[in-house]
N, C-alpha and C. Protein backbone atom coordinates (compact mmCIF):
# COMPACT_ATOMS: atom_id res chain seq x y z
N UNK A 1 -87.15 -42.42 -76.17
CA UNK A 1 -87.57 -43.78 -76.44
C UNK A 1 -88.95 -44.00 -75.82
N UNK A 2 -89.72 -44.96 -76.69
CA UNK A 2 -91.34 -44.75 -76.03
C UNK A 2 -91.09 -45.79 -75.00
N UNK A 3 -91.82 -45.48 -74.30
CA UNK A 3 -92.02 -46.72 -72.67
C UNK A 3 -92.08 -48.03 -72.91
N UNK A 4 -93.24 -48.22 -73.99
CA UNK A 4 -93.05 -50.29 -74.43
C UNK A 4 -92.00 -50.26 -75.22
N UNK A 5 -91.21 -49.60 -75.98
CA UNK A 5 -90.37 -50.26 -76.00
C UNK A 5 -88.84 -50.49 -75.14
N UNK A 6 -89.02 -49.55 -74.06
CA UNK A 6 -88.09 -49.81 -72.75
C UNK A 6 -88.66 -50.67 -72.23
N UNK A 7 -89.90 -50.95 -72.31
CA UNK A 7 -90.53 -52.66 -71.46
C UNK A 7 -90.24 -53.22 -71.97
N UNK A 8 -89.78 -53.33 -73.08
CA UNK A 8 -89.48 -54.56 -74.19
C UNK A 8 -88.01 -55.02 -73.89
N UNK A 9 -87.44 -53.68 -74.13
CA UNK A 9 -85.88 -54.62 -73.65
C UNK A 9 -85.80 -54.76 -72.39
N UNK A 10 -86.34 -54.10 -71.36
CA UNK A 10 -85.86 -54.80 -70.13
C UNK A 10 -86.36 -55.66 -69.79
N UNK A 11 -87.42 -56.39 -70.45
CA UNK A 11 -87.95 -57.56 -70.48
C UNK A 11 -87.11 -58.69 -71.07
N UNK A 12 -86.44 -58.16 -71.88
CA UNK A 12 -85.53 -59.28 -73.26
C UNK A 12 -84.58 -59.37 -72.36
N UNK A 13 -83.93 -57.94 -71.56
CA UNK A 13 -82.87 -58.30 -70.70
C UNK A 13 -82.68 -59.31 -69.56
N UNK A 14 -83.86 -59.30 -68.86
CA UNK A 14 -84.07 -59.91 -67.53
C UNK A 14 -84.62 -61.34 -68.52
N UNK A 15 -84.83 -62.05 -69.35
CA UNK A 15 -85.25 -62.95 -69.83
C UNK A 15 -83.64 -63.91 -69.94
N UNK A 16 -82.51 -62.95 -70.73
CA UNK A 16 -81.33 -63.14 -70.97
C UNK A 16 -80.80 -63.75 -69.70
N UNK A 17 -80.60 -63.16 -68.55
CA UNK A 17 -80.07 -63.34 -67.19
C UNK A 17 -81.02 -64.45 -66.73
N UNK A 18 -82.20 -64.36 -66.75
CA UNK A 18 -83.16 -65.77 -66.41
C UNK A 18 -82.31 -67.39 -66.55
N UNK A 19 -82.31 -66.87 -68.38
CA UNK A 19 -81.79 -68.10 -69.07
C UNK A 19 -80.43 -68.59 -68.73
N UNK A 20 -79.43 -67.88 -68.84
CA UNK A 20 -77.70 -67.87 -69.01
C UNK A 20 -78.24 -68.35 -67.10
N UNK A 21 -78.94 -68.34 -65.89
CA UNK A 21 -78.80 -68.35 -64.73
C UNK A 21 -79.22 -70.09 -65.02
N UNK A 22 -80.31 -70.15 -65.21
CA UNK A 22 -81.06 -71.32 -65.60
C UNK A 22 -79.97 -72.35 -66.37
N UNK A 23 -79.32 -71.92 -66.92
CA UNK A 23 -78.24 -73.11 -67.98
C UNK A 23 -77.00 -73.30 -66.39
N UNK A 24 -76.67 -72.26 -65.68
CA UNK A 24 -75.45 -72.80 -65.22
C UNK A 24 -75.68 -73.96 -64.10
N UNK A 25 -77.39 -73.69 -63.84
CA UNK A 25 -77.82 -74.47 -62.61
C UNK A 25 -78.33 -75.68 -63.09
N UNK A 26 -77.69 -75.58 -64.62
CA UNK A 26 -78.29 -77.28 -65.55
C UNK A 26 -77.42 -77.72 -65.35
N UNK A 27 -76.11 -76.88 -65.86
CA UNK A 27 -75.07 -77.56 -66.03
C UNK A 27 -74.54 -78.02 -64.81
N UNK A 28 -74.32 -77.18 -63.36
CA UNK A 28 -74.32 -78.09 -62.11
C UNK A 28 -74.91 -78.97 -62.33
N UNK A 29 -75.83 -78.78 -61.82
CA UNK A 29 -76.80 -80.96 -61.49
C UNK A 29 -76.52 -81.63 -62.35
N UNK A 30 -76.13 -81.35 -63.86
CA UNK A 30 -75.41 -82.34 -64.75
C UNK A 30 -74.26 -83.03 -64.04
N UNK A 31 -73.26 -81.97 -63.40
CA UNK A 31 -72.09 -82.34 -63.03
C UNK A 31 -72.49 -83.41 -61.74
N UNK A 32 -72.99 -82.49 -61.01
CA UNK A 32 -73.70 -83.31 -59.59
C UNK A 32 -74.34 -85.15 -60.23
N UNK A 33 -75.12 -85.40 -60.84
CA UNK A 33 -75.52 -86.05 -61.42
C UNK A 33 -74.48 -86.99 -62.02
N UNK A 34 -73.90 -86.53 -62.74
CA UNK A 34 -72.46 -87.38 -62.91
C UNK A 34 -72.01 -88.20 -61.84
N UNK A 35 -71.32 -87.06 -60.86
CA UNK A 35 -70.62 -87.68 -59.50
C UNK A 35 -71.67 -88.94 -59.10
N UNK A 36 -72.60 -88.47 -58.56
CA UNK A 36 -73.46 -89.67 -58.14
C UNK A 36 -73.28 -90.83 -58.61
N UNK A 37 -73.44 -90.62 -60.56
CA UNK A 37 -73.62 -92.06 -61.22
C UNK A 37 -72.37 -92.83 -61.06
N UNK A 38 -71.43 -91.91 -61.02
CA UNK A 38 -69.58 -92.71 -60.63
C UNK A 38 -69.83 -92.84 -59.03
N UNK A 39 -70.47 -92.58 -58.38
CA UNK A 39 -70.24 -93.46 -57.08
C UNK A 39 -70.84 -94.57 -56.62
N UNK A 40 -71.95 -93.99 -57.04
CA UNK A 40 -72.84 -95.51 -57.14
C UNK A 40 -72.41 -96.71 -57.98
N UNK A 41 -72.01 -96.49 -59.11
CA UNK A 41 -71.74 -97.51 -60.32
C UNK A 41 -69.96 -98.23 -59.17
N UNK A 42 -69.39 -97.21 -58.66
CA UNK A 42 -68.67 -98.13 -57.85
C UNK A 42 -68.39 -98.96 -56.56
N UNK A 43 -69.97 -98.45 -56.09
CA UNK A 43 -70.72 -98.70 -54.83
C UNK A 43 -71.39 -100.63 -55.32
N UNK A 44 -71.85 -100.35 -56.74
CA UNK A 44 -72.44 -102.04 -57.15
C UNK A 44 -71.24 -102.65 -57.54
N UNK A 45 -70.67 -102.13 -58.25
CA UNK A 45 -68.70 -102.92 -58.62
C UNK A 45 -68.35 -103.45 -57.17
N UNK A 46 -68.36 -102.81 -56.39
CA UNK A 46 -67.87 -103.66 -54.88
C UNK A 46 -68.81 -104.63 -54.50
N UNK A 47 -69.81 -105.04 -54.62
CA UNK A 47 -70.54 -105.73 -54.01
C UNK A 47 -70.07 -107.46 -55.12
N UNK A 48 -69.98 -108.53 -53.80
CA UNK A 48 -69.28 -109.30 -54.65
C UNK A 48 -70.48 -110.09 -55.58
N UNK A 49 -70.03 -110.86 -56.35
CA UNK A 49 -71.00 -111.25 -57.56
C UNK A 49 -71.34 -112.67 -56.55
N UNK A 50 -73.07 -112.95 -57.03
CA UNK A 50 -73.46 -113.82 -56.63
C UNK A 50 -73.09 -115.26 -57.19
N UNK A 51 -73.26 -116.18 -56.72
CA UNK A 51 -72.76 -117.42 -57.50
C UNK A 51 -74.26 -117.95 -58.71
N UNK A 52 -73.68 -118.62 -59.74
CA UNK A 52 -74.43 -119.08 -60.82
C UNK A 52 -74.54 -120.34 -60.98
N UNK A 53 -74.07 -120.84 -60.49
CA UNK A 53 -73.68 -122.21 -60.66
C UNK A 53 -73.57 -123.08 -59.58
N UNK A 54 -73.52 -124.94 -59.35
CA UNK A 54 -73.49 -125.13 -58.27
C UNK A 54 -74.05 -125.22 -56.94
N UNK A 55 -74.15 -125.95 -55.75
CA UNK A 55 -74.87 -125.92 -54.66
C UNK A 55 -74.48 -124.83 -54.12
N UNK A 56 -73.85 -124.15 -53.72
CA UNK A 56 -73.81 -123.29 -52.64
C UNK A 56 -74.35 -122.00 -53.32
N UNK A 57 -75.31 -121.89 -52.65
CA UNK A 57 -75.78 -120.34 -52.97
C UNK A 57 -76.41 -120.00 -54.04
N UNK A 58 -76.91 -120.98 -54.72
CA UNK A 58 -78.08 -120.87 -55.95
C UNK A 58 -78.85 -121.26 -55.30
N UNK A 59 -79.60 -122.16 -54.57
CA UNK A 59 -80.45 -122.65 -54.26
C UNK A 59 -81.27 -121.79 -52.64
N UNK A 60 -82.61 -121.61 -53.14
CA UNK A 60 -83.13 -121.37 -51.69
C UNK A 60 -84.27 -121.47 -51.08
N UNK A 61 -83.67 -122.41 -49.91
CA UNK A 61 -85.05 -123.11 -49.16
C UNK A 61 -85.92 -122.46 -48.34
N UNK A 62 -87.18 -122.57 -49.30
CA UNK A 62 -88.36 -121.88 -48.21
C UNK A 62 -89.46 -122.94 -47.47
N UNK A 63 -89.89 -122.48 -46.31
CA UNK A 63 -90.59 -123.41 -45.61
C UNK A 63 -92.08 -122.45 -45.76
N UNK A 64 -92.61 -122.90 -45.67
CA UNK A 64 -94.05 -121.94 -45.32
C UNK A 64 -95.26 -122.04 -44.43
């Protein structure tokens, strides 16, 4: 077999392993990324809702 084309595939090879390495470390931080957005999203769900309506707590006095 001539030499470029043993550079060729072990180039195609190590390109293969690059990629398939590169996708699993997507697909982590996808997952990672997930978790986060479900903890946070239930980190603002706990926080109690402000009032809309009414004196107490719509209104706020600034002096300057």
């Amino acid at each position: 077999m001539d030499m470029s084309v043993q550079n060729t595939v072990g180039t195609a090879a190590a390109l293969q392993d690059f990629n398939a390495q590169q996708e699993a470390q997507n697909n982590l931080l996808k997952k990672v990324m997930d978790s986060n957005q479900q903890l946070i999203m239930g980190l603002v769900n706990s926080v109690p809702k402000l009032a809309t309506s009414g004196s107490v707590g719509t209104i706020v006095n600034t002096v300057a």
